[in-house]
N, C-alpha and C. Protein backbone atom coordinates (compact mmCIF):
# COMPACT_ATOMS: atom_id res chain seq x y z
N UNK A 1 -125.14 -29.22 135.22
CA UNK A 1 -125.90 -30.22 134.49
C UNK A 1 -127.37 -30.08 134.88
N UNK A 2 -128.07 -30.18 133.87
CA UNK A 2 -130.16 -29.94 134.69
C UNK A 2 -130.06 -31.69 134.61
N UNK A 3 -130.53 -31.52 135.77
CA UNK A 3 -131.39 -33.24 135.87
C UNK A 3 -132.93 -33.31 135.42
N UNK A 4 -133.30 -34.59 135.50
CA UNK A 4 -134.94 -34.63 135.51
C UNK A 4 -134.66 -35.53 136.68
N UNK A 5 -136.41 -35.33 137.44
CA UNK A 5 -135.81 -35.72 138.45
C UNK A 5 -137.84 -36.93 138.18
N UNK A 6 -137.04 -38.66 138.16
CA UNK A 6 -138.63 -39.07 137.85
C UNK A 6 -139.40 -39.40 139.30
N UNK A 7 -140.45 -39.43 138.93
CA UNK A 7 -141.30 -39.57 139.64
C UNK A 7 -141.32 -40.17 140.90
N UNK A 8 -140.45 -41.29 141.22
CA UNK A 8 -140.27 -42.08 142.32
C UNK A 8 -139.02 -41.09 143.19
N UNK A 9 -138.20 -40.90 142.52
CA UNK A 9 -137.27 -39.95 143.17
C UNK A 9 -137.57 -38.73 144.22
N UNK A 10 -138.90 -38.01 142.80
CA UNK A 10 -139.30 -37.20 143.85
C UNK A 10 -139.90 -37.14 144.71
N UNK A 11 -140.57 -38.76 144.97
CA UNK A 11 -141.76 -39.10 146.51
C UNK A 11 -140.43 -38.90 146.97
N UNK A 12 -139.47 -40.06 147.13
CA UNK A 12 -138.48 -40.55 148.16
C UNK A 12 -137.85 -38.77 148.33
N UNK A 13 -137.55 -38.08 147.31
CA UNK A 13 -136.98 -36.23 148.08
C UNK A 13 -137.85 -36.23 149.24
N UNK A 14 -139.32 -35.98 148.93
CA UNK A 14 -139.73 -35.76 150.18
C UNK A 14 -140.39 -36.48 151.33
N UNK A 15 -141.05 -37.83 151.12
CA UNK A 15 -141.03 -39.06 152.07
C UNK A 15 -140.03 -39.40 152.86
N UNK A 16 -138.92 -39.78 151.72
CA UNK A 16 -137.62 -40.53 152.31
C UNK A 16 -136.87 -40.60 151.84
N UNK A 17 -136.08 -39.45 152.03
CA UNK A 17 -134.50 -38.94 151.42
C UNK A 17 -133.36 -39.74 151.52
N UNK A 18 -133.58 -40.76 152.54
CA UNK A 18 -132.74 -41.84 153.32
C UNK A 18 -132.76 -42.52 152.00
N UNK A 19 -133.45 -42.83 151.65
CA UNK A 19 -134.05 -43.90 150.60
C UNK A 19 -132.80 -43.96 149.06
N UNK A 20 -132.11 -42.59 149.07
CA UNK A 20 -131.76 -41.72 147.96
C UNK A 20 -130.33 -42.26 147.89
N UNK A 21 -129.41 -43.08 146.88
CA UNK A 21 -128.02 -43.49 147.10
C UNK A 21 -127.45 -41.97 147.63
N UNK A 22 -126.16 -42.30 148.48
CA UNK A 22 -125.67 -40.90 148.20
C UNK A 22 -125.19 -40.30 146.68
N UNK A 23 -124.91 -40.73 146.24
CA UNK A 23 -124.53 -40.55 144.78
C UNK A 23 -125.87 -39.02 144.53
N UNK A 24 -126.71 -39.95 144.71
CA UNK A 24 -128.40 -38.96 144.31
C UNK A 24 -128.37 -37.90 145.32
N UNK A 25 -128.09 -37.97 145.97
CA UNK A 25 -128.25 -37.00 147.01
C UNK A 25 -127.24 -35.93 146.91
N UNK A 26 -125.95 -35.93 146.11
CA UNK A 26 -124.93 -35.32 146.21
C UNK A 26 -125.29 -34.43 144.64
N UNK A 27 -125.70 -35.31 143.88
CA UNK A 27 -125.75 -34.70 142.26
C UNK A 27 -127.41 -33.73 142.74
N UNK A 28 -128.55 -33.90 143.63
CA UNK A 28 -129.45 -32.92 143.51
C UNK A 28 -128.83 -32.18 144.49
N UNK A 29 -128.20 -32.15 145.24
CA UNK A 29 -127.34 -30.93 146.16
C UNK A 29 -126.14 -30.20 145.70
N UNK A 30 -125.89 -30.40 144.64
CA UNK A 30 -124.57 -29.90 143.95
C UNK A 30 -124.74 -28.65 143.15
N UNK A 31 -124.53 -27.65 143.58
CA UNK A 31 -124.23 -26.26 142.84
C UNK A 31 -124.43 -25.97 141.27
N UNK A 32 -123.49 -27.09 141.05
CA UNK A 32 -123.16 -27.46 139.18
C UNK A 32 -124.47 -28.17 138.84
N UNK A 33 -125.26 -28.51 139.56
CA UNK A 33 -126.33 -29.00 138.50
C UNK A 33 -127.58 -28.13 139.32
N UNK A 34 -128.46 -28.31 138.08
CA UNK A 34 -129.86 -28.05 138.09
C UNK A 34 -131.30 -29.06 138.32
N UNK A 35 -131.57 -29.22 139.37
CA UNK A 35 -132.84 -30.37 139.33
C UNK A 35 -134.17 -29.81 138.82
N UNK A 36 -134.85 -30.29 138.02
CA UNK A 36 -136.50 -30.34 137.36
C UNK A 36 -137.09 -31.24 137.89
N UNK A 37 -138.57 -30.56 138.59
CA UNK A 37 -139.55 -31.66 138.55
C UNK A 37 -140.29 -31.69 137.01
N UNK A 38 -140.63 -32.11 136.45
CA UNK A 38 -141.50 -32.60 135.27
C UNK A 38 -142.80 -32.14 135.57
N UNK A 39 -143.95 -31.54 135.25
CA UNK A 39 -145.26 -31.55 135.25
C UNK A 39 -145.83 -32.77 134.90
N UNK A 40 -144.97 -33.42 134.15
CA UNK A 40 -145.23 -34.85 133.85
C UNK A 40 -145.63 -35.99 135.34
N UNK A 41 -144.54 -35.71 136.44
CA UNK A 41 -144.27 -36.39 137.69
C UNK A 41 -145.80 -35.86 138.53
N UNK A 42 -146.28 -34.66 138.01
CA UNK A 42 -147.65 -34.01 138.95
C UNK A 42 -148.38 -34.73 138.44
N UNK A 43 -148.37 -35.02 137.30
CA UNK A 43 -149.62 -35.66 136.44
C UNK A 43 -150.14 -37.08 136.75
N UNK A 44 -148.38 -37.55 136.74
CA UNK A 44 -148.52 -39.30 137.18
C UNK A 44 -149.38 -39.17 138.72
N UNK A 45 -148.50 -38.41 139.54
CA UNK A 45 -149.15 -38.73 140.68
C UNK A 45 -150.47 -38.17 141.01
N UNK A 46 -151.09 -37.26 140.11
CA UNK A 46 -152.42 -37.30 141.02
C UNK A 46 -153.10 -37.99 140.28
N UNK A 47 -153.02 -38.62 138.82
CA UNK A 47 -153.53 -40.14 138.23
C UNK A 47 -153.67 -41.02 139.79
N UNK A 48 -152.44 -41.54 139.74
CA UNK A 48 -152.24 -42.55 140.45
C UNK A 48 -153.05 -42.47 142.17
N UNK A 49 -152.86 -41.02 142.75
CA UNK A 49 -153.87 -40.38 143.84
C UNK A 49 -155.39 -40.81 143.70
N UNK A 50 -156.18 -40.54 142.56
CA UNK A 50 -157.04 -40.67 142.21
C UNK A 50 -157.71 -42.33 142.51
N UNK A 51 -157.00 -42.71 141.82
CA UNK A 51 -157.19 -44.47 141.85
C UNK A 51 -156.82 -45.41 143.24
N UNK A 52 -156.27 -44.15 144.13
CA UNK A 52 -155.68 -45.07 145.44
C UNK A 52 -154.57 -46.15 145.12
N UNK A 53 -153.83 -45.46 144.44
CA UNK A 53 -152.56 -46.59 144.39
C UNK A 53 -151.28 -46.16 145.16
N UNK A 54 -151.28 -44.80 145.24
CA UNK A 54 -150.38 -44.06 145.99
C UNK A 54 -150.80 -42.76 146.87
N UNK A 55 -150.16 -42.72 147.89
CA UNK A 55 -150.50 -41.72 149.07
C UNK A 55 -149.43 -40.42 148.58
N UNK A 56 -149.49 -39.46 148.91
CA UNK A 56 -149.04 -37.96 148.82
C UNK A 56 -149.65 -37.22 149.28
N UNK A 57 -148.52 -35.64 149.56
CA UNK A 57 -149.44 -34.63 149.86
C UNK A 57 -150.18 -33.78 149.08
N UNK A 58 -151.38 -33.64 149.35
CA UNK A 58 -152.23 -32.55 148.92
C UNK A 58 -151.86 -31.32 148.19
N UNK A 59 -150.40 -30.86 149.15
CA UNK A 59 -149.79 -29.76 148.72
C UNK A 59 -148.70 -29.94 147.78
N UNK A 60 -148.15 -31.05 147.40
CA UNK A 60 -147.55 -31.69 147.04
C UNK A 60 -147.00 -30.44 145.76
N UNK A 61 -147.63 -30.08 145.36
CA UNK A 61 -147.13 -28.71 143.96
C UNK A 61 -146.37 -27.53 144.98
N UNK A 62 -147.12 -27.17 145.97
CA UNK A 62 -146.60 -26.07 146.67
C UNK A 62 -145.63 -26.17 147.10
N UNK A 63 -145.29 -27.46 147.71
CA UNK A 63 -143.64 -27.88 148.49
C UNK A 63 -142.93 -28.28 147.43
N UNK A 64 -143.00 -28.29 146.04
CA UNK A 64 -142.19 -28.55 144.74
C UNK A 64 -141.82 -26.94 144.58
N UNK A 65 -142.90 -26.00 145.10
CA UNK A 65 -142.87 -24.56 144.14
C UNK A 65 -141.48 -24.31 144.96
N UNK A 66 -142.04 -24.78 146.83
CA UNK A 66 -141.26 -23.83 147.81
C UNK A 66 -139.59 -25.00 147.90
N UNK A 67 -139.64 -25.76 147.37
CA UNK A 67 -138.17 -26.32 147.76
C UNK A 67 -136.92 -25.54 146.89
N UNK A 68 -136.05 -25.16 147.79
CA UNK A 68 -135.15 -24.59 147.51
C UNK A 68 -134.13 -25.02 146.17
N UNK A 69 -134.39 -26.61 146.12
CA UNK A 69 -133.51 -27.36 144.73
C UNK A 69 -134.47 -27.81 143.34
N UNK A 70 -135.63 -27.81 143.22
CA UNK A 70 -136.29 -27.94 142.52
C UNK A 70 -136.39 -26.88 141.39
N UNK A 71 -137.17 -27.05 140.27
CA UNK A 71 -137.41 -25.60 139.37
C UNK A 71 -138.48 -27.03 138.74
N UNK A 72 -139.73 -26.01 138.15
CA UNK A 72 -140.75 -27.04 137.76
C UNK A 72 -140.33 -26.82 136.30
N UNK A 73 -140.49 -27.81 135.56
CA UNK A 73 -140.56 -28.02 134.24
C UNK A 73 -141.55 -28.75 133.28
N UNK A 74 -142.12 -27.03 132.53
CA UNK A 74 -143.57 -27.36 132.17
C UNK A 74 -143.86 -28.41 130.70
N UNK A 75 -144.43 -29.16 130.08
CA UNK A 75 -144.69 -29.75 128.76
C UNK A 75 -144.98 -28.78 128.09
N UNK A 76 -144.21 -28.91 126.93
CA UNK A 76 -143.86 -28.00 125.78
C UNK A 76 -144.59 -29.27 124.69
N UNK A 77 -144.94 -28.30 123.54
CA UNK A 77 -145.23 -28.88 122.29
C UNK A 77 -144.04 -30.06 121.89
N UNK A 78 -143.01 -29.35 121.73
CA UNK A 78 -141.17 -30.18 121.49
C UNK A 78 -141.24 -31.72 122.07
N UNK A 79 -141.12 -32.12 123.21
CA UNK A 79 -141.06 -33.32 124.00
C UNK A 79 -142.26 -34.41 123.52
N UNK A 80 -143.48 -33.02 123.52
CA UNK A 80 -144.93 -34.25 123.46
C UNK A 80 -144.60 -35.27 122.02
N UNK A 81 -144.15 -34.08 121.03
CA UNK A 81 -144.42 -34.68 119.52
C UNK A 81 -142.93 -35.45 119.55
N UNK A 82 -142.03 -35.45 120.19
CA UNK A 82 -140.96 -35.88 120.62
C UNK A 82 -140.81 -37.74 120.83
N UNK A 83 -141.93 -37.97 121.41
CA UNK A 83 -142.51 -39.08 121.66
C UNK A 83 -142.02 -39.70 120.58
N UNK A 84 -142.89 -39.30 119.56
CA UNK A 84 -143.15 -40.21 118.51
C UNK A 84 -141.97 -41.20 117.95
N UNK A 85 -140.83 -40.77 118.03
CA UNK A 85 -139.53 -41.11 117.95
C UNK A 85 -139.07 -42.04 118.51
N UNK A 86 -139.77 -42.12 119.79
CA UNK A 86 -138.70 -43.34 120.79
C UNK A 86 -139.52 -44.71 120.51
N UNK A 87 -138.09 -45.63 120.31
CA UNK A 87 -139.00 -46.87 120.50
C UNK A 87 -140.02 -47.67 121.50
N UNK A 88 -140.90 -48.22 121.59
CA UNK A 88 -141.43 -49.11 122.97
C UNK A 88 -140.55 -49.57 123.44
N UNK A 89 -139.70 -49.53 123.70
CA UNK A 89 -138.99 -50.07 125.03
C UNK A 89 -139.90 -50.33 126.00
N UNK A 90 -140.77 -48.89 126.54
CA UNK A 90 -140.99 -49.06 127.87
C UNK A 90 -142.56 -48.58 127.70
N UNK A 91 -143.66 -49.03 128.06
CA UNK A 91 -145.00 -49.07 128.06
C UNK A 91 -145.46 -47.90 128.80
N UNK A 92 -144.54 -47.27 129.81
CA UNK A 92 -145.71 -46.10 130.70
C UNK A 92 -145.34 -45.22 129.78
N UNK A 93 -146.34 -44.02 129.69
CA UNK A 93 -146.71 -42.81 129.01
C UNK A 93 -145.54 -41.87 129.09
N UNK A 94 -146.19 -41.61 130.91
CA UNK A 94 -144.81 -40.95 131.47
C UNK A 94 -143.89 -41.09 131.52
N UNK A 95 -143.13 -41.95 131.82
CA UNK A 95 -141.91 -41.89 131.21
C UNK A 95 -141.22 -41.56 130.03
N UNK A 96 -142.17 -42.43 129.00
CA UNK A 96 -141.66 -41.72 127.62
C UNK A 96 -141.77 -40.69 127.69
N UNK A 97 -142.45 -39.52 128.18
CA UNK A 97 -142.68 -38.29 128.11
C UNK A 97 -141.50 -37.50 128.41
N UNK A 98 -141.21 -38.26 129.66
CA UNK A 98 -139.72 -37.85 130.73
C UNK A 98 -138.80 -38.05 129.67
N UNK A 99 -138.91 -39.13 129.27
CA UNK A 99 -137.61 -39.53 128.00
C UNK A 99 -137.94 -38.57 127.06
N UNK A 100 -138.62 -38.19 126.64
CA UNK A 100 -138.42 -37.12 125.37
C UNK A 100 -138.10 -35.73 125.76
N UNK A 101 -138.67 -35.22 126.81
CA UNK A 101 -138.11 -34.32 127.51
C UNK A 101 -136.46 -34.05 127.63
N UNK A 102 -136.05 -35.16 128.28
CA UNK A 102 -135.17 -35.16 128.33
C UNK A 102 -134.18 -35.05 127.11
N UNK A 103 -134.72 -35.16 125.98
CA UNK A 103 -133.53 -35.30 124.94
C UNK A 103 -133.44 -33.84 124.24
N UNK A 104 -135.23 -33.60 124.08
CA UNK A 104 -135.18 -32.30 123.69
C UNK A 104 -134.50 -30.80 124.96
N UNK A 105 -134.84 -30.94 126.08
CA UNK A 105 -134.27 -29.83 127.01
C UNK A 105 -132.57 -30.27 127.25
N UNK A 106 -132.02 -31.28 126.68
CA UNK A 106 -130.38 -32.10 127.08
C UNK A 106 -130.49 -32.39 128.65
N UNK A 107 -131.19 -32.72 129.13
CA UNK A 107 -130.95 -33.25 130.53
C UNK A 107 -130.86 -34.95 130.89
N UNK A 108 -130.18 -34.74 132.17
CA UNK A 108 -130.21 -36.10 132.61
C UNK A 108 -130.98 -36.83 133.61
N UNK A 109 -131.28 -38.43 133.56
CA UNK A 109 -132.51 -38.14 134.42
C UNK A 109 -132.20 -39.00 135.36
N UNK A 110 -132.42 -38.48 136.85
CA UNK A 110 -132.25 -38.93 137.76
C UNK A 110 -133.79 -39.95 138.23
N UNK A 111 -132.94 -41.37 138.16
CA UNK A 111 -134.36 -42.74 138.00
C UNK A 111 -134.01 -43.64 138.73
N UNK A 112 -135.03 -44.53 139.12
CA UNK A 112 -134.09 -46.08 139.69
C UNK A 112 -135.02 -47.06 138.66
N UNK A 113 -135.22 -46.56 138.12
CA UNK A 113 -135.67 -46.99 136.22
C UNK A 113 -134.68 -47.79 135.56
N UNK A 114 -134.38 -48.87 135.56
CA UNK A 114 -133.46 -49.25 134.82
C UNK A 114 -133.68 -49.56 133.42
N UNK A 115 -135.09 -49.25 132.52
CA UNK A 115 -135.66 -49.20 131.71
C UNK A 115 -135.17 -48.25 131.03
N UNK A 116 -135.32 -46.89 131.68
CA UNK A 116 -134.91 -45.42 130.93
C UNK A 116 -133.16 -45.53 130.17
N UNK A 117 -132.30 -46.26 130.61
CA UNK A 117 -131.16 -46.37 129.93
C UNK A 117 -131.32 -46.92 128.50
N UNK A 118 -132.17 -47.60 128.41
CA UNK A 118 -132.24 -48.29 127.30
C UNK A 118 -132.09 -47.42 126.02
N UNK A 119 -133.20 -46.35 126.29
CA UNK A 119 -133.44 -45.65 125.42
C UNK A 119 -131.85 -44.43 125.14
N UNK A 120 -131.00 -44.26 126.03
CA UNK A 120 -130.28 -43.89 125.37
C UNK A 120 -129.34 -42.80 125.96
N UNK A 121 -131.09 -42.14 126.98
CA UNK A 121 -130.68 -41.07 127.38
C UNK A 121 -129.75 -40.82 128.59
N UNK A 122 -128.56 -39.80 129.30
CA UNK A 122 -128.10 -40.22 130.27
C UNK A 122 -129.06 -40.19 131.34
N UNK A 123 -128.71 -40.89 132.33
CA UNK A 123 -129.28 -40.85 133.95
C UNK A 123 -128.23 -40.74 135.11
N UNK A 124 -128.60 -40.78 135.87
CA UNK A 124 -128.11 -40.91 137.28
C UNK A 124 -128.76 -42.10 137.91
N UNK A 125 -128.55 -43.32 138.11
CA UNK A 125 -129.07 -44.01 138.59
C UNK A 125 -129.42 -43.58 140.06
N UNK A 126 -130.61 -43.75 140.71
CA UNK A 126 -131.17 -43.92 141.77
C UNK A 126 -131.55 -45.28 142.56
């Protein structure tokens, strides 16, 4: 199965893995699936870096390149115009982005988003 893996998930991968149900921890360690970071999740966070709302590392792309369970997943034309489709449900950008992604690549997205169900797509709760 490819996951998406959102944005909060992937601080807590590398902050605080503790943080992660086992459930989450077992589906991004599992053979049978595939985890994605989003370019979308780089984007949010160095927004959010910028403005001082959230702390991260610097290297933060490089330890995404070098982690052994990750694979980056870049924005395609497909997802962006993808958008247009989903209802407001949910007001952040990114996410919808994640959500369209997700429908166009068939993945599931690993969130503690309880918003993202709405729309339809599967998840993994986090």
């Amino acid at each position: 199965m490819k996951l998406l893996i959102d944005t909060h998930v992937l601080i807590w991968s590398f902050s605080d893995p503790e943080r992660l149900p086992p459930t989450v921890r077992s589906a991004l360690g599992s053979p049978l699936n595939r985890p994605y970071v989003s370019v979308v999740c780089l984007w949010e966070i160095a927004i959010k870096l910028r403005s001082g709302k959230l702390t991260a590392p610097l290297d933060l792309p490089e330890q995404i390149a070098d982690h052994p369970a990750f694979d980056l997943l870049e924005i395609t034309a497909a997802p962006a115009w993808r958008v247009r489709r989903l209802p407001t449900l949910h007001r952040d950008p990114f996410d919808q982005l994640l959500i369209a992604q997700a429908f166009v690549e068939g993945m599931t997205i690993v969130t503690h988003d309880r918003m993202i169900k709405a729309y339809g797509v599967p998840i993994i709760a986090a």
